[in-house]
C-alpha atoms as a PDB file:
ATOM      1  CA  UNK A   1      10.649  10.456   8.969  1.00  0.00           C
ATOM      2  CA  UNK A   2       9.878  10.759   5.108  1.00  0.00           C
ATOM      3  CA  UNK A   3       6.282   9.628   5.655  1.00  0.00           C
ATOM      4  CA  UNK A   4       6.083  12.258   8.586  1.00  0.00           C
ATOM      5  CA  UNK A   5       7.527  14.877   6.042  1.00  0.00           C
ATOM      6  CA  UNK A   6       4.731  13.543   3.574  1.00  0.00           C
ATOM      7  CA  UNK A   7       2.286  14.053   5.771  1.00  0.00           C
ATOM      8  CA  UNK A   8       2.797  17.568   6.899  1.00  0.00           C
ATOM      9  CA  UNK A   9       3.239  18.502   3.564  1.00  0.00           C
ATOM     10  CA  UNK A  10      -0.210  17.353   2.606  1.00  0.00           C
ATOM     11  CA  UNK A  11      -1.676  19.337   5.085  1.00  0.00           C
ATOM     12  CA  UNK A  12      -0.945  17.744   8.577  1.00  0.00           C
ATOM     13  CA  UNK A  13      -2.764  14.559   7.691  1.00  0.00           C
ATOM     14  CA  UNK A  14      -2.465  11.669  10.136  1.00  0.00           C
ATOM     15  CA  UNK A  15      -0.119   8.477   9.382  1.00  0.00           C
ATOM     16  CA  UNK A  16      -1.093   4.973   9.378  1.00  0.00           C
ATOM     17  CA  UNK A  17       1.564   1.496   8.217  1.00  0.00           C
ATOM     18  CA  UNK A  18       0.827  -1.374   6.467  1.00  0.00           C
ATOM     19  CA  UNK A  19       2.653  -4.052   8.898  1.00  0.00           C
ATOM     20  CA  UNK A  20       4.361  -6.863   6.474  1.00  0.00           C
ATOM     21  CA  UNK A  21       6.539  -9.812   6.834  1.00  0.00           C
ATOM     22  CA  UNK A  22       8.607 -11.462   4.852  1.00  0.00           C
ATOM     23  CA  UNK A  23       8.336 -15.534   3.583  1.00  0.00           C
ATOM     24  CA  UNK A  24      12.402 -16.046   3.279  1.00  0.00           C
ATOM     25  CA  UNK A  25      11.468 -19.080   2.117  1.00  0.00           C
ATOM     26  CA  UNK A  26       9.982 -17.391  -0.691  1.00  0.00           C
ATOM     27  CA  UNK A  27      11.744 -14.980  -2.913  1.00  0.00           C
ATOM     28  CA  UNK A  28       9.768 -11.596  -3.469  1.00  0.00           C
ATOM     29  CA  UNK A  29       6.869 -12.773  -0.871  1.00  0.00           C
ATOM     30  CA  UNK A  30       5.871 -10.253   1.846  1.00  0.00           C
ATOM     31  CA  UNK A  31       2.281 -10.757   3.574  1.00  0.00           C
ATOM     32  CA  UNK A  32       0.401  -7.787   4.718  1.00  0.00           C
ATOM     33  CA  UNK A  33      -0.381  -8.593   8.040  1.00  0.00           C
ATOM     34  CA  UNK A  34      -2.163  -5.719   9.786  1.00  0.00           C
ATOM     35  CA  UNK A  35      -2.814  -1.258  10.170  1.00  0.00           C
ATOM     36  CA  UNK A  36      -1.352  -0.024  12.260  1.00  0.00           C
ATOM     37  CA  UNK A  37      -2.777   3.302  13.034  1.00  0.00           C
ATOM     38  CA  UNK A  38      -6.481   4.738  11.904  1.00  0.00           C
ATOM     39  CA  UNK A  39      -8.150   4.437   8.726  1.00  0.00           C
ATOM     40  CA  UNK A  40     -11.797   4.090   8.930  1.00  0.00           C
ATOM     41  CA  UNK A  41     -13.419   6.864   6.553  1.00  0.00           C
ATOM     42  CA  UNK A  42     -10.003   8.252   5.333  1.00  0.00           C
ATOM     43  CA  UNK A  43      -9.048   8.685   1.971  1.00  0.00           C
ATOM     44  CA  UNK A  44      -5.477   6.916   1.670  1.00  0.00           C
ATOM     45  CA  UNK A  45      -2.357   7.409  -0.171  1.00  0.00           C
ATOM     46  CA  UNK A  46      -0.264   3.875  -0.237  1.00  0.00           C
ATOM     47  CA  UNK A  47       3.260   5.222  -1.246  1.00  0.00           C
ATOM     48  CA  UNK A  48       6.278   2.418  -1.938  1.00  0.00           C
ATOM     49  CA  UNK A  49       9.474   2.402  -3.371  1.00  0.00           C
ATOM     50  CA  UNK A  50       8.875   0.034  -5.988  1.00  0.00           C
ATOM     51  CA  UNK A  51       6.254  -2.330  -7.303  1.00  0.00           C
ATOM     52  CA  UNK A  52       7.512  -5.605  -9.035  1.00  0.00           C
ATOM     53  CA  UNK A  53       4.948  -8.365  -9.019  1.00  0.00           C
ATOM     54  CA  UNK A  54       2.476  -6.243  -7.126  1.00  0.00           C
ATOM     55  CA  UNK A  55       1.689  -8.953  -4.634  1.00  0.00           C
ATOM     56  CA  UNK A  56       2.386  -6.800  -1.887  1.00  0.00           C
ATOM     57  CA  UNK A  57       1.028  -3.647  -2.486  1.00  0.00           C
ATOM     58  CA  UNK A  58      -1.732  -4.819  -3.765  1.00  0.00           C
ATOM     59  CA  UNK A  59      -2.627  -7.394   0.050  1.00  0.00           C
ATOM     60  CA  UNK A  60      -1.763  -3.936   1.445  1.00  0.00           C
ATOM     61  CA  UNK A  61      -4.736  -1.981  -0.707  1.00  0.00           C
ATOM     62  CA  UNK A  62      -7.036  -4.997   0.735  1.00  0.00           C
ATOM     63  CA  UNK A  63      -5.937  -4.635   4.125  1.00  0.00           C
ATOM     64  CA  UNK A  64      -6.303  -0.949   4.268  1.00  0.00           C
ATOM     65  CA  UNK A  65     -10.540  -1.565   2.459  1.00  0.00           C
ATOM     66  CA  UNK A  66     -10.521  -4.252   4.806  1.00  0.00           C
ATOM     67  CA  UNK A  67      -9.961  -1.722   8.088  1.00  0.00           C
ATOM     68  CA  UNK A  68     -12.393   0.854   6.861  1.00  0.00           C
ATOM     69  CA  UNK A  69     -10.392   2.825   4.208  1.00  0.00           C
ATOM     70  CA  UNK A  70     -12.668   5.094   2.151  1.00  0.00           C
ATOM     71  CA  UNK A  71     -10.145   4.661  -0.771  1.00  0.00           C
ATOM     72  CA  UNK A  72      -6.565   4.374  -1.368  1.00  0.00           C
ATOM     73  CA  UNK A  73      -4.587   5.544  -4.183  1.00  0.00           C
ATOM     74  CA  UNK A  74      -1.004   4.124  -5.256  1.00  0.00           C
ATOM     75  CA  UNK A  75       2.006   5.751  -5.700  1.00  0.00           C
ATOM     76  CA  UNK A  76       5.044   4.410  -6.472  1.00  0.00           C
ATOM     77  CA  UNK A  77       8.707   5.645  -7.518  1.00  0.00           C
ATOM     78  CA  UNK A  78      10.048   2.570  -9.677  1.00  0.00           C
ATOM     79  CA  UNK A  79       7.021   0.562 -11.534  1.00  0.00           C
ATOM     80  CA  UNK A  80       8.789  -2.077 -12.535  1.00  0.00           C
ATOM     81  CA  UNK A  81       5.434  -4.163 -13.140  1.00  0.00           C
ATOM     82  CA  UNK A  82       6.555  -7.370 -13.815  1.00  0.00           C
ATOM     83  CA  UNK A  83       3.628 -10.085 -14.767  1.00  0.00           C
ATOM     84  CA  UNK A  84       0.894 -10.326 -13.094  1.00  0.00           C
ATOM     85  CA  UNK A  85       1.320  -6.832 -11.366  1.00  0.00           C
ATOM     86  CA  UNK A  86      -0.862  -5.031 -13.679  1.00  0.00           C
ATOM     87  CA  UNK A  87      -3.783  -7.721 -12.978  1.00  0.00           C
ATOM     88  CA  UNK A  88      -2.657  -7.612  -9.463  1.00  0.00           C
ATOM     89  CA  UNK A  89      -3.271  -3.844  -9.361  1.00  0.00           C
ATOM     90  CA  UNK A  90      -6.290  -3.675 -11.325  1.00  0.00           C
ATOM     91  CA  UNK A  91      -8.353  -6.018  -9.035  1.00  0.00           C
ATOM     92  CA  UNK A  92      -6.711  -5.345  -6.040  1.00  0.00           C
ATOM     93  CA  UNK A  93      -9.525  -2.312  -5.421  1.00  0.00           C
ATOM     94  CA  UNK A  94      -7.638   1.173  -5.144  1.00  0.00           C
ATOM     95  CA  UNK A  95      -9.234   4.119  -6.872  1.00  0.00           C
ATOM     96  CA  UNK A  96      -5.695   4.751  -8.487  1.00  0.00           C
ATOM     97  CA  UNK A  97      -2.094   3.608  -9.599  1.00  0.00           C
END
């Protein structure tokens, strides 16, 4: 429901997810599987609660370039940023954090 708000807000734009699992195994691992939804040509806006290591967000950048994204942007509430995340982010292709 808060993306749906999101998205009306900008303008009606159309939603897409970043499908991830989780490695329990694994403390703060989560593997961008899959979109789910349309993104070929559109100009994205990745939005997450919090960004530690950046592992995640930044497999979820790659995933959305990978389906067709024209760009993404980052947004995030907490940065928390926690080594390597600032690498992470800086390779990991979006147009901003």
């Amino acid at each position: 429901r808060v993306a749906e708000k999101w998205a009306n807000r900008l303008g009606g734009c159309s939603l897409a997810f970043v499908h991830k699992t989780r490695d329990t195994t694994k403390p703060n691992h989560a593997v961008a599987n899959r979109v789910v939804g349309e993104v070929e040509g559109k100009h994205c806006v990745l939005v997450d609660d919090m960004i530690d290591t950046g592992g995640t967000i930044a497999e979820a950048v790659k995933v959305l370039l990978a389906s067709g994204a024209a760009d993404v942007i980052v947004a995030a509430t907490h940065g928390i940023l926690s080594d390597p995340a600032t690498q992470r982010l800086s390779e990991c292709g979006a147009r901003e954090v």
